[in-house]
PDB file of N, CA and C in Angstrom:
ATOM      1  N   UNK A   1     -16.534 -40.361  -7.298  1.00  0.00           N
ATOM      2  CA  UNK A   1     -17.325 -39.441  -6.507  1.00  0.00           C
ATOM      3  C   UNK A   1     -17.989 -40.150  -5.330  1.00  0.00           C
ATOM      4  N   UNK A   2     -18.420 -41.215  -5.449  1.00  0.00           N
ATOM      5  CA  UNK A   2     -19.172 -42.128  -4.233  1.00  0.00           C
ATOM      6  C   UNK A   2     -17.908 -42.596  -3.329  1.00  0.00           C
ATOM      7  N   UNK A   3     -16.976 -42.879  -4.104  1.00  0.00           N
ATOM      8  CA  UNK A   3     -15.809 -43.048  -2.790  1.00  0.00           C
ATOM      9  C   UNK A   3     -15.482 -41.751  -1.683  1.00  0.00           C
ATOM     10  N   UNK A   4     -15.643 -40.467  -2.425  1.00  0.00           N
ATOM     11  CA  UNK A   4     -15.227 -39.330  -1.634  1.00  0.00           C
ATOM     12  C   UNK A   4     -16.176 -39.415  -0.969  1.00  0.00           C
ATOM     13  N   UNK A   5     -17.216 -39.310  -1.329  1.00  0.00           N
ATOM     14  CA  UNK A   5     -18.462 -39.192  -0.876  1.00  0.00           C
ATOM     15  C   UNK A   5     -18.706 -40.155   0.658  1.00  0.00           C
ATOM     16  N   UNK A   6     -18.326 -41.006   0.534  1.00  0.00           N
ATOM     17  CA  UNK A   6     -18.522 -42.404   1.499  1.00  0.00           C
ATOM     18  C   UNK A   6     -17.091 -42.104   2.592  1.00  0.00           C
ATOM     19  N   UNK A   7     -15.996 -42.078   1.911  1.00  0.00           N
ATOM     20  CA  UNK A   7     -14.701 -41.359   2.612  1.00  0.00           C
ATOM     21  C   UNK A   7     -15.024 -40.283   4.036  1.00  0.00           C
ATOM     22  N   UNK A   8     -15.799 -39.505   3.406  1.00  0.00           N
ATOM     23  CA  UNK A   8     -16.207 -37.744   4.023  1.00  0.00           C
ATOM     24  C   UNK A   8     -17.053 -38.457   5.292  1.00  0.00           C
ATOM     25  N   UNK A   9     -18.415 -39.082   4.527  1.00  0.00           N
ATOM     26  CA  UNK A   9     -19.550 -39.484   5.850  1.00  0.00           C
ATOM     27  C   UNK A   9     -18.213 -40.603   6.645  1.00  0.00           C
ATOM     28  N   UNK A  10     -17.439 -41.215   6.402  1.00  0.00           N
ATOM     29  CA  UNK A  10     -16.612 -42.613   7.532  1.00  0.00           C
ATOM     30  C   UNK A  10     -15.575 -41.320   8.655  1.00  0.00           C
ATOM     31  N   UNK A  11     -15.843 -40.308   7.487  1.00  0.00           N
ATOM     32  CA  UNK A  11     -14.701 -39.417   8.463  1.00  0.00           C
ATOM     33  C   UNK A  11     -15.658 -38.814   9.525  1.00  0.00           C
ATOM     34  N   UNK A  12     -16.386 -38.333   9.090  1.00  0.00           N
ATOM     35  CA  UNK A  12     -17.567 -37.365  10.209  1.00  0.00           C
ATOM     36  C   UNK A  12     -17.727 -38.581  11.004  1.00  0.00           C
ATOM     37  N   UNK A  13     -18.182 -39.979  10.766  1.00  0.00           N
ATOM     38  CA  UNK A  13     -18.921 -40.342  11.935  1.00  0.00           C
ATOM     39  C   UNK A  13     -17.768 -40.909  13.165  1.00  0.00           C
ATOM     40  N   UNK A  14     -16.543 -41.071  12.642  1.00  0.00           N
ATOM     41  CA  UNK A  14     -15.426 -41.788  13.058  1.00  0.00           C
ATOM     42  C   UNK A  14     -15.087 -40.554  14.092  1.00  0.00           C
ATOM     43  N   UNK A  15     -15.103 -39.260  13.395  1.00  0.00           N
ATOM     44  CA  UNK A  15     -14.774 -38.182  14.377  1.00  0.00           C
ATOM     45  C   UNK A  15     -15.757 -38.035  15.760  1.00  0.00           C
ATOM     46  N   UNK A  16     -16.911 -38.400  15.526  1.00  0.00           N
ATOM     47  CA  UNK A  16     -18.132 -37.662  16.452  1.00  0.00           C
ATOM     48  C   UNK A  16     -18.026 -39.227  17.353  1.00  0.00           C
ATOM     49  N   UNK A  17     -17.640 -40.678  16.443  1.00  0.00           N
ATOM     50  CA  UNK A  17     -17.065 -41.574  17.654  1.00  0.00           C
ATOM     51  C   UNK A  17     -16.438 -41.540  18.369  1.00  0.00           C
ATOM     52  N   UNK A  18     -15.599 -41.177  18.134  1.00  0.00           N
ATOM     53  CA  UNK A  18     -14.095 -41.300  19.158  1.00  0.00           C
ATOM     54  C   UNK A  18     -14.278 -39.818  20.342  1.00  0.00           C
ATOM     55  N   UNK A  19     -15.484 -38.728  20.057  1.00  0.00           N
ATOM     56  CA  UNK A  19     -15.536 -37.716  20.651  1.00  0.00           C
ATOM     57  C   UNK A  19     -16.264 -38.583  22.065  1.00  0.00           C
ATOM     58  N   UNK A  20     -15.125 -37.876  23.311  1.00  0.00           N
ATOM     59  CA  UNK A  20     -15.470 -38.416  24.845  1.00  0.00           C
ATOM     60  C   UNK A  20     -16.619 -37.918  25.276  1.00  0.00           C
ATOM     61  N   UNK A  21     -17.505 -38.274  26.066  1.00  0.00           N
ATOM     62  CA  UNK A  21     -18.519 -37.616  27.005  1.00  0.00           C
ATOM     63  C   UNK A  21     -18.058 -37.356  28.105  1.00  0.00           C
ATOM     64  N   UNK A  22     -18.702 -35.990  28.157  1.00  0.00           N
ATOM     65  CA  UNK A  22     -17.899 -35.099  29.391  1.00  0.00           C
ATOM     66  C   UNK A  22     -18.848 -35.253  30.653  1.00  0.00           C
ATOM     67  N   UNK A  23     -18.765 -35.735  31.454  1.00  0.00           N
ATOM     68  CA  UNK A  23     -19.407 -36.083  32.682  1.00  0.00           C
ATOM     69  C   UNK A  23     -19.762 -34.758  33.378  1.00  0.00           C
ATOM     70  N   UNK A  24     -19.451 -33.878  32.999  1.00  0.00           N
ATOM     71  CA  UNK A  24     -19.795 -32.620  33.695  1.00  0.00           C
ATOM     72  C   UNK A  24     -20.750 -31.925  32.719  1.00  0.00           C
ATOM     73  N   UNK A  25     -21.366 -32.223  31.826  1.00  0.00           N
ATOM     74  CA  UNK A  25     -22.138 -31.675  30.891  1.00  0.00           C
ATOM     75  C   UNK A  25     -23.406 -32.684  30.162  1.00  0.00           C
ATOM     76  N   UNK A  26     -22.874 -33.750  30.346  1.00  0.00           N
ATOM     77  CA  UNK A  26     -23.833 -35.076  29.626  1.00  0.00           C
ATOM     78  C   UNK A  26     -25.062 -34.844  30.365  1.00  0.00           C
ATOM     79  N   UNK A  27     -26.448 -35.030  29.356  1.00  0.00           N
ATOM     80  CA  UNK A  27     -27.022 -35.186  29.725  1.00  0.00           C
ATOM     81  C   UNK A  27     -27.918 -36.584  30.400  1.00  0.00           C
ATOM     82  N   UNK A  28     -29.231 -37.278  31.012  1.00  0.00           N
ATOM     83  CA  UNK A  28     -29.539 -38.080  31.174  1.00  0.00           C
ATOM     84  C   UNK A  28     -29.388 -39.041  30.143  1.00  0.00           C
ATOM     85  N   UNK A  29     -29.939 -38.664  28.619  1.00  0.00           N
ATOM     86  CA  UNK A  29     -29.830 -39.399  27.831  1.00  0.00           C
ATOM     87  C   UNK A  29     -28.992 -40.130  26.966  1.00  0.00           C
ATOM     88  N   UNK A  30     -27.931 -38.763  27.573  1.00  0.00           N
ATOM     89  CA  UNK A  30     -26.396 -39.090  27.374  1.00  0.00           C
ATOM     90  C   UNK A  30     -25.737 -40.216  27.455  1.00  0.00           C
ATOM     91  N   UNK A  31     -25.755 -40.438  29.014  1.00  0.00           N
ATOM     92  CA  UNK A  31     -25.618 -41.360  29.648  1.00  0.00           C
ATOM     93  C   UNK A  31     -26.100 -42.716  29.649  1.00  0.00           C
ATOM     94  N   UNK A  32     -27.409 -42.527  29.300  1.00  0.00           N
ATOM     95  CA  UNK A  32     -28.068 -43.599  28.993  1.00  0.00           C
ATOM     96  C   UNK A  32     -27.733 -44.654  28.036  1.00  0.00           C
ATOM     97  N   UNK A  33     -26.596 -43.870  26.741  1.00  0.00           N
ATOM     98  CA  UNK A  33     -26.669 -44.046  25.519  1.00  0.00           C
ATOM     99  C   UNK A  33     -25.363 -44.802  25.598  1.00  0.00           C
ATOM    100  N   UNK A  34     -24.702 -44.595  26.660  1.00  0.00           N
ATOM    101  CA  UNK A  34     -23.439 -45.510  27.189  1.00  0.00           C
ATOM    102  C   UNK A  34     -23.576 -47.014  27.424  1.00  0.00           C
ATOM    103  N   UNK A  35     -22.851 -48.035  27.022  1.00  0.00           N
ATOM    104  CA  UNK A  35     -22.741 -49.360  27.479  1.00  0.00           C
ATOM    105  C   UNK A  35     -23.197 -49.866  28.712  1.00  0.00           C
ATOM    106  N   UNK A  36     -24.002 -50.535  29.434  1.00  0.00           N
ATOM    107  CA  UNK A  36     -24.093 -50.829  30.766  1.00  0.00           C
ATOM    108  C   UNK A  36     -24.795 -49.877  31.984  1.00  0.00           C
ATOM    109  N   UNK A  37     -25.267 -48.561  31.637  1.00  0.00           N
ATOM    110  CA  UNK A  37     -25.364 -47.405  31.799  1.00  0.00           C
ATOM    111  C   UNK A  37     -27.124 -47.060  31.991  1.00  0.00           C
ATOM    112  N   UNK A  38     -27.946 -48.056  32.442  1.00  0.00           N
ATOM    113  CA  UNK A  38     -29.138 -47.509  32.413  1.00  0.00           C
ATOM    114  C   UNK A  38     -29.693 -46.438  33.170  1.00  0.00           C
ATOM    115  N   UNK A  39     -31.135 -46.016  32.887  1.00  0.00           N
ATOM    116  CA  UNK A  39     -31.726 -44.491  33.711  1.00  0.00           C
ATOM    117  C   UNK A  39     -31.306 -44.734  34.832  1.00  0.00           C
ATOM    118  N   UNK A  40     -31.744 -45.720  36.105  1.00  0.00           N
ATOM    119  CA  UNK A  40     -31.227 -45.498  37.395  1.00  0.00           C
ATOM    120  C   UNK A  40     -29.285 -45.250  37.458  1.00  0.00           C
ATOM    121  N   UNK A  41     -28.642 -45.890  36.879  1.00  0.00           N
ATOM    122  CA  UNK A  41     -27.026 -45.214  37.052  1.00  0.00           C
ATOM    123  C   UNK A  41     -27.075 -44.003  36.609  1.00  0.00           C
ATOM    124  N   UNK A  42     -27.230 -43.949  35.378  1.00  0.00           N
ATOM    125  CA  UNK A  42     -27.925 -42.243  34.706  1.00  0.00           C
ATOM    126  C   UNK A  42     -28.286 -41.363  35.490  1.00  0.00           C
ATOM    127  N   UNK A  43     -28.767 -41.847  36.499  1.00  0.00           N
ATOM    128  CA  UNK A  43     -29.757 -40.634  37.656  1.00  0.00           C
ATOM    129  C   UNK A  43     -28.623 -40.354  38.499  1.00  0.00           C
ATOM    130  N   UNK A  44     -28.445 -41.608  38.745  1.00  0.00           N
ATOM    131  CA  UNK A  44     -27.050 -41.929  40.171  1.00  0.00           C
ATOM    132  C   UNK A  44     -26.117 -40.802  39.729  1.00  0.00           C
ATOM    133  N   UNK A  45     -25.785 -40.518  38.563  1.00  0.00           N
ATOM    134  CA  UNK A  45     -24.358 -40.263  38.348  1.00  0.00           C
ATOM    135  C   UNK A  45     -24.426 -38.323  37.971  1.00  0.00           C
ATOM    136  N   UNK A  46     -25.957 -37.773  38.100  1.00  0.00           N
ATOM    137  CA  UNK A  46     -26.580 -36.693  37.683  1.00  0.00           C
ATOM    138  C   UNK A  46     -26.964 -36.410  39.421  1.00  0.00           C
ATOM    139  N   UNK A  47     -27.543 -37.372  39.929  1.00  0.00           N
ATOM    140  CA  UNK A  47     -27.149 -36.945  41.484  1.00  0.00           C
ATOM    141  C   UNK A  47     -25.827 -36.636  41.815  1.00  0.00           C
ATOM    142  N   UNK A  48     -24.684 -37.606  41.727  1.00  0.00           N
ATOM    143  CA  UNK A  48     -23.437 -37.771  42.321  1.00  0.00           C
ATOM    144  C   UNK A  48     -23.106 -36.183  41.585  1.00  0.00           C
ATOM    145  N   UNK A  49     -23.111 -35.998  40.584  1.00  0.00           N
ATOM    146  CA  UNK A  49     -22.719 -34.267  39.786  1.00  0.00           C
ATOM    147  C   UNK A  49     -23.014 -33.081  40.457  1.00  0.00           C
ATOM    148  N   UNK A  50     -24.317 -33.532  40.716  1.00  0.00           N
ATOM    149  CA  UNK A  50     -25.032 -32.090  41.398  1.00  0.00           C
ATOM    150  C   UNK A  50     -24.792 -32.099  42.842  1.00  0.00           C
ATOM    151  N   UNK A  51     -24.315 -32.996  43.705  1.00  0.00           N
ATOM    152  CA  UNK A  51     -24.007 -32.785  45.264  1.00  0.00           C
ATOM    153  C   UNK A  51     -22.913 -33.030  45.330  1.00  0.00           C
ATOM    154  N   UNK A  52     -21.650 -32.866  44.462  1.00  0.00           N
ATOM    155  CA  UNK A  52     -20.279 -32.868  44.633  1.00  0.00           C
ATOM    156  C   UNK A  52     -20.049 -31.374  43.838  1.00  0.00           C
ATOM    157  N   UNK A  53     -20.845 -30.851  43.189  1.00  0.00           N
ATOM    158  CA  UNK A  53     -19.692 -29.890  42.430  1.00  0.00           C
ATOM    159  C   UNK A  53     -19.347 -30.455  40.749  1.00  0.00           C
ATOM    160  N   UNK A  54     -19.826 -31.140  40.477  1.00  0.00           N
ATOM    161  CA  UNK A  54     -19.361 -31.841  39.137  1.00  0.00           C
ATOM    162  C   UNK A  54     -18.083 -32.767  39.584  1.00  0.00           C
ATOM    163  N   UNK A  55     -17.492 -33.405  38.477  1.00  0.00           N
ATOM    164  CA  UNK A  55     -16.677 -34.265  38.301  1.00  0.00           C
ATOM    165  C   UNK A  55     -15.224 -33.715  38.653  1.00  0.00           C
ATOM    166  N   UNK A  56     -14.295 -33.694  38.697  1.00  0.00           N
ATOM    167  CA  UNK A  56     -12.763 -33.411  38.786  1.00  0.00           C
ATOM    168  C   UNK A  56     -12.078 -34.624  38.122  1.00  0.00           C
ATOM    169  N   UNK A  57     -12.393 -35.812  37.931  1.00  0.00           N
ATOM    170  CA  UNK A  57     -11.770 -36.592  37.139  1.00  0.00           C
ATOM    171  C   UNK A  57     -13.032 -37.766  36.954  1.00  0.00           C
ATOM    172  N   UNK A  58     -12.077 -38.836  35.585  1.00  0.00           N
ATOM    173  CA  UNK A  58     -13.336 -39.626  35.086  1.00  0.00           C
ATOM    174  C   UNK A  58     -13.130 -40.627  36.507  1.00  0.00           C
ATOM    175  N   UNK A  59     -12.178 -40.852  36.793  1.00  0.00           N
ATOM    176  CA  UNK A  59     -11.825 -41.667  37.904  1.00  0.00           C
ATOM    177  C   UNK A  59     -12.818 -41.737  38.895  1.00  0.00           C
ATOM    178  N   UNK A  60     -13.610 -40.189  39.230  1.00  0.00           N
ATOM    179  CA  UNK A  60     -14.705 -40.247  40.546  1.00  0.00           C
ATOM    180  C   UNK A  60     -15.845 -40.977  40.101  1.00  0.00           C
ATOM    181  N   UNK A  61     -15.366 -40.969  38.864  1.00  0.00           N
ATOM    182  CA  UNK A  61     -16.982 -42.021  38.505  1.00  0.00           C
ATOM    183  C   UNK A  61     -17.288 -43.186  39.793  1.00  0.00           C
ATOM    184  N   UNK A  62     -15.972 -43.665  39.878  1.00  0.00           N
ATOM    185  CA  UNK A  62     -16.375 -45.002  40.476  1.00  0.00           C
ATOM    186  C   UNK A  62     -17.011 -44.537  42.338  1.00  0.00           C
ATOM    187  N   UNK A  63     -16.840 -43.207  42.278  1.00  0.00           N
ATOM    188  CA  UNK A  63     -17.343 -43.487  44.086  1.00  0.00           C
ATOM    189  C   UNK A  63     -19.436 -42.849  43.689  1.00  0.00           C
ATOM    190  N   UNK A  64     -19.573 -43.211  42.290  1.00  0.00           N
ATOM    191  CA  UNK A  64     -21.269 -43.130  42.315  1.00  0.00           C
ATOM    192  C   UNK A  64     -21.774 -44.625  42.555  1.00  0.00           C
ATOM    193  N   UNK A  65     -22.424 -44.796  43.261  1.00  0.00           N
ATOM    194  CA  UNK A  65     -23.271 -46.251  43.873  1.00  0.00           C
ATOM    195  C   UNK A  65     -23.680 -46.565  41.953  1.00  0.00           C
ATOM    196  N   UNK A  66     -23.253 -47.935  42.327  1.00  0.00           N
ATOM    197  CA  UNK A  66     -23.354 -48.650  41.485  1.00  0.00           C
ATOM    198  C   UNK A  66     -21.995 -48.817  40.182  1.00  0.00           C
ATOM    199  N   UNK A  67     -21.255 -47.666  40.294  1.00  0.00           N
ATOM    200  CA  UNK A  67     -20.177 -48.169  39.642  1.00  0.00           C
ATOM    201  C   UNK A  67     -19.124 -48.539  39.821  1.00  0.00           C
ATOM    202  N   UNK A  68     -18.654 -49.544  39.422  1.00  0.00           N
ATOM    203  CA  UNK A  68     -17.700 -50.291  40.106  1.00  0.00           C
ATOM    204  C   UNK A  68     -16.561 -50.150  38.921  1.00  0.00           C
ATOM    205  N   UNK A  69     -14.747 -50.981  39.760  1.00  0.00           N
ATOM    206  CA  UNK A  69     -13.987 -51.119  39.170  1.00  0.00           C
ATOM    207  C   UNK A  69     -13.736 -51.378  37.574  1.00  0.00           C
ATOM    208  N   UNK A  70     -14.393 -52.611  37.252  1.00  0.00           N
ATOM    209  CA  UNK A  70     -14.540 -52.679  35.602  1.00  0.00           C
ATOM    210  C   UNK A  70     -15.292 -52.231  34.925  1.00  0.00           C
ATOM    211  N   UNK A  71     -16.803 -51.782  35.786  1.00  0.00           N
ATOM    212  CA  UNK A  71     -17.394 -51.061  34.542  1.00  0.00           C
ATOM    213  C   UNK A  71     -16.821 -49.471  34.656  1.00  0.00           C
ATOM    214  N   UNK A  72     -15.899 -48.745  35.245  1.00  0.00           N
ATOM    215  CA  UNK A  72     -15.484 -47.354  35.076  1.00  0.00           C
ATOM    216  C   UNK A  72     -14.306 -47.957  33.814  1.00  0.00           C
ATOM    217  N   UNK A  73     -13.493 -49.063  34.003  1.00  0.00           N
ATOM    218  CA  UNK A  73     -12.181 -49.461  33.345  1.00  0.00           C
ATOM    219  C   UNK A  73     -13.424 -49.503  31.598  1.00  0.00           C
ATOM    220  N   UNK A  74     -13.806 -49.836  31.786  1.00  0.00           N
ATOM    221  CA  UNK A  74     -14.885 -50.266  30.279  1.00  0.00           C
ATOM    222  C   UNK A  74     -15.459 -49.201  29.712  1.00  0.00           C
ATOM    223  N   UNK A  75     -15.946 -47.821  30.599  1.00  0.00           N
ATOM    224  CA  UNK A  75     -16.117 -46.490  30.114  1.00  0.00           C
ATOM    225  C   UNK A  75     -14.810 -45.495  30.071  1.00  0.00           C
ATOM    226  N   UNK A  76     -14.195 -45.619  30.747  1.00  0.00           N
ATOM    227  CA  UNK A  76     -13.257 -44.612  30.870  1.00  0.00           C
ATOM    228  C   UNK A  76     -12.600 -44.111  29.539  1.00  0.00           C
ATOM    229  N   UNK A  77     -12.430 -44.373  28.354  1.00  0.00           N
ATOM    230  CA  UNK A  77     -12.201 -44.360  27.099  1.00  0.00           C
ATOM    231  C   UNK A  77     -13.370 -43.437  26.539  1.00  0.00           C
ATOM    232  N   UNK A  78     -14.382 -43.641  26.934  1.00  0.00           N
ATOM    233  CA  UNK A  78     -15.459 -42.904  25.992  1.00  0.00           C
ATOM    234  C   UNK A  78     -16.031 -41.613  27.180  1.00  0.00           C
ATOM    235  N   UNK A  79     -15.394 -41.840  28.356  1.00  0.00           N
ATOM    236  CA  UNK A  79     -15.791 -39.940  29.082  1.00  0.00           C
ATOM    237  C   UNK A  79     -14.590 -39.479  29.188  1.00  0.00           C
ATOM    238  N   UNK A  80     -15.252 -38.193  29.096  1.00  0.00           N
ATOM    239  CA  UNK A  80     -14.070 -36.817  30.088  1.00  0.00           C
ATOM    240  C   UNK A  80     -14.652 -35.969  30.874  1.00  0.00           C
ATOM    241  N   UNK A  81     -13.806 -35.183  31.828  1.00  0.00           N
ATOM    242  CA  UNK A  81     -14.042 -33.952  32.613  1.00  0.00           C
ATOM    243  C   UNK A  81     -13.438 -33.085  32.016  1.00  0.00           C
ATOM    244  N   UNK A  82     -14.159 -32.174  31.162  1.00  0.00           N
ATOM    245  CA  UNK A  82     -14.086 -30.737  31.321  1.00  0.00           C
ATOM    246  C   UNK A  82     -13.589 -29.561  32.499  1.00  0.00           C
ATOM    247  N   UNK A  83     -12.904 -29.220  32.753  1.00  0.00           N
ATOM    248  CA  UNK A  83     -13.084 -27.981  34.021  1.00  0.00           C
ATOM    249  C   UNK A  83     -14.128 -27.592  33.966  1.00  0.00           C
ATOM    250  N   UNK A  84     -14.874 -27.457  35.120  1.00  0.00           N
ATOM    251  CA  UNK A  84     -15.874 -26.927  35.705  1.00  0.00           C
ATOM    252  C   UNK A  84     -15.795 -25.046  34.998  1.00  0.00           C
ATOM    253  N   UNK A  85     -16.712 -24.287  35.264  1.00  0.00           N
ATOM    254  CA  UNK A  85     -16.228 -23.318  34.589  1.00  0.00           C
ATOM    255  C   UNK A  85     -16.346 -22.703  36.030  1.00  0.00           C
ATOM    256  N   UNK A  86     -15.497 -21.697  35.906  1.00  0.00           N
ATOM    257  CA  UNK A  86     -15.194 -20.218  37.989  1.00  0.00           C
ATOM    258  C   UNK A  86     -16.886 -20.046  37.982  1.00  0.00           C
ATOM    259  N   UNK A  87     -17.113 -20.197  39.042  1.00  0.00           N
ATOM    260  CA  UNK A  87     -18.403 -19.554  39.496  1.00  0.00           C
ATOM    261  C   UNK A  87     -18.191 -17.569  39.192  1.00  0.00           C
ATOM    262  N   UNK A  88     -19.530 -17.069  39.173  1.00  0.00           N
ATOM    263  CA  UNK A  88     -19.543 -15.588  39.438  1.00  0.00           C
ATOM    264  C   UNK A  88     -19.196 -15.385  40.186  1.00  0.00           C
ATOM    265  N   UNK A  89     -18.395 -13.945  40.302  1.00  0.00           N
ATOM    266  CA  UNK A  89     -18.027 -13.464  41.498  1.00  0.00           C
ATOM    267  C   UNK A  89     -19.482 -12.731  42.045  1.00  0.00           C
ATOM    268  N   UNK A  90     -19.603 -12.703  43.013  1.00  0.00           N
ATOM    269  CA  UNK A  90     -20.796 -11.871  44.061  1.00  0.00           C
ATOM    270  C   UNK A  90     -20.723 -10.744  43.557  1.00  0.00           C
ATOM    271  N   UNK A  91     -21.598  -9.715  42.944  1.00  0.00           N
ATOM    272  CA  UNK A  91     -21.587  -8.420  42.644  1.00  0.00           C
ATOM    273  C   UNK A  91     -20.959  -8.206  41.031  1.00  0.00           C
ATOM    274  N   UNK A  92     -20.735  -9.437  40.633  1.00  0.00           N
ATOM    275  CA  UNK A  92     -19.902  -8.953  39.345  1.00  0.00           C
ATOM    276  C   UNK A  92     -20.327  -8.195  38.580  1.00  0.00           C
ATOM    277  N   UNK A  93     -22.073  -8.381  38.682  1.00  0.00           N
ATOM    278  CA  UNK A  93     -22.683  -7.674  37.271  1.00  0.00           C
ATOM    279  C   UNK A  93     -23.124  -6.322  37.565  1.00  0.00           C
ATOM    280  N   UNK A  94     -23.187  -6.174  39.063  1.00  0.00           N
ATOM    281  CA  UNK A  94     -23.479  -4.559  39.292  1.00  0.00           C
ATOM    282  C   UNK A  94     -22.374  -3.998  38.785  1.00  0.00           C
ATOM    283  N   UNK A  95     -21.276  -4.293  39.400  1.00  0.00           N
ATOM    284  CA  UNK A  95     -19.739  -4.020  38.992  1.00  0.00           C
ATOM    285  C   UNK A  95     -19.729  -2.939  37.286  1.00  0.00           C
ATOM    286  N   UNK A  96     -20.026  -4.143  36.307  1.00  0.00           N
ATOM    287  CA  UNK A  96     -20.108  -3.767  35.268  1.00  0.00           C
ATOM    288  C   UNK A  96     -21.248  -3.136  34.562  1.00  0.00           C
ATOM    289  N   UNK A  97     -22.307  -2.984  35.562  1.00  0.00           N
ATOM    290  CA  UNK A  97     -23.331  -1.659  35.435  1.00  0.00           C
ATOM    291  C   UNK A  97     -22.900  -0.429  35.680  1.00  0.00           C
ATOM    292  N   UNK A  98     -21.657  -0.412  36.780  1.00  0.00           N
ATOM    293  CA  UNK A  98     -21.131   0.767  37.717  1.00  0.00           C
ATOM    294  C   UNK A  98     -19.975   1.479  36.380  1.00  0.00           C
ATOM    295  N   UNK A  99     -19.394   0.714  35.804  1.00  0.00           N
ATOM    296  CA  UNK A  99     -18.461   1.340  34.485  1.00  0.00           C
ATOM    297  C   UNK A  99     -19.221   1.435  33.470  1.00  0.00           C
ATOM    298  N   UNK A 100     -20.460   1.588  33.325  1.00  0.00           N
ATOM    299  CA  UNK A 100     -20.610   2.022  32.133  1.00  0.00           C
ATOM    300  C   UNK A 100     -21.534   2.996  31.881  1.00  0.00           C
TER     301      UNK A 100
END
């Protein structure tokens, strides 16, 4: 029973390891919680998000000040980009006040 037991918790935490951080959703602390990665890059990279539009690949990491060639090669394993989700359309929600 302690083997299953111990089995189950190596599986949960092994799963929630290997799970990427999505650069389009991470938060500050998120980030923080990354290798090499302190509050000022943390900020850098929550600026670089919010005046581009979010991420399109982990690759843009490297045009945020301060990250360079090997430290993106050294994270790139542990983030991802998500698709951004469609903005609203203008009027959508009157729209669906108007049908019902």
């Amino acid at each position: 029973m302690v083997k299953f037991a111990l089995a189950v918790a190596l599986a949960l935490f092994a799963g929630s390891a290997l799970a990427a951080l999505d650069l389009n959703t991470a938060s500050k602390d998120d980030l923080v919680a990354l290798k090499g990665i302190g509050p000022a890059k943390a900020q850098a990279i929550l600026d670089y998000r919010a005046q581009h539009g979010g991420f399109k690949s982990v690759e843009e990491l490297a045009g945020v000040k301060g990250i360079g060639s090997k430290q993106l090669d050294a994270l790139r394993a542990e983030l991802s980009v998500a698709p951004a989700p469609a903005p609203a359309k203008a009027g959508a929600h009157r729209d669906a006040k108007a049908h019902k």
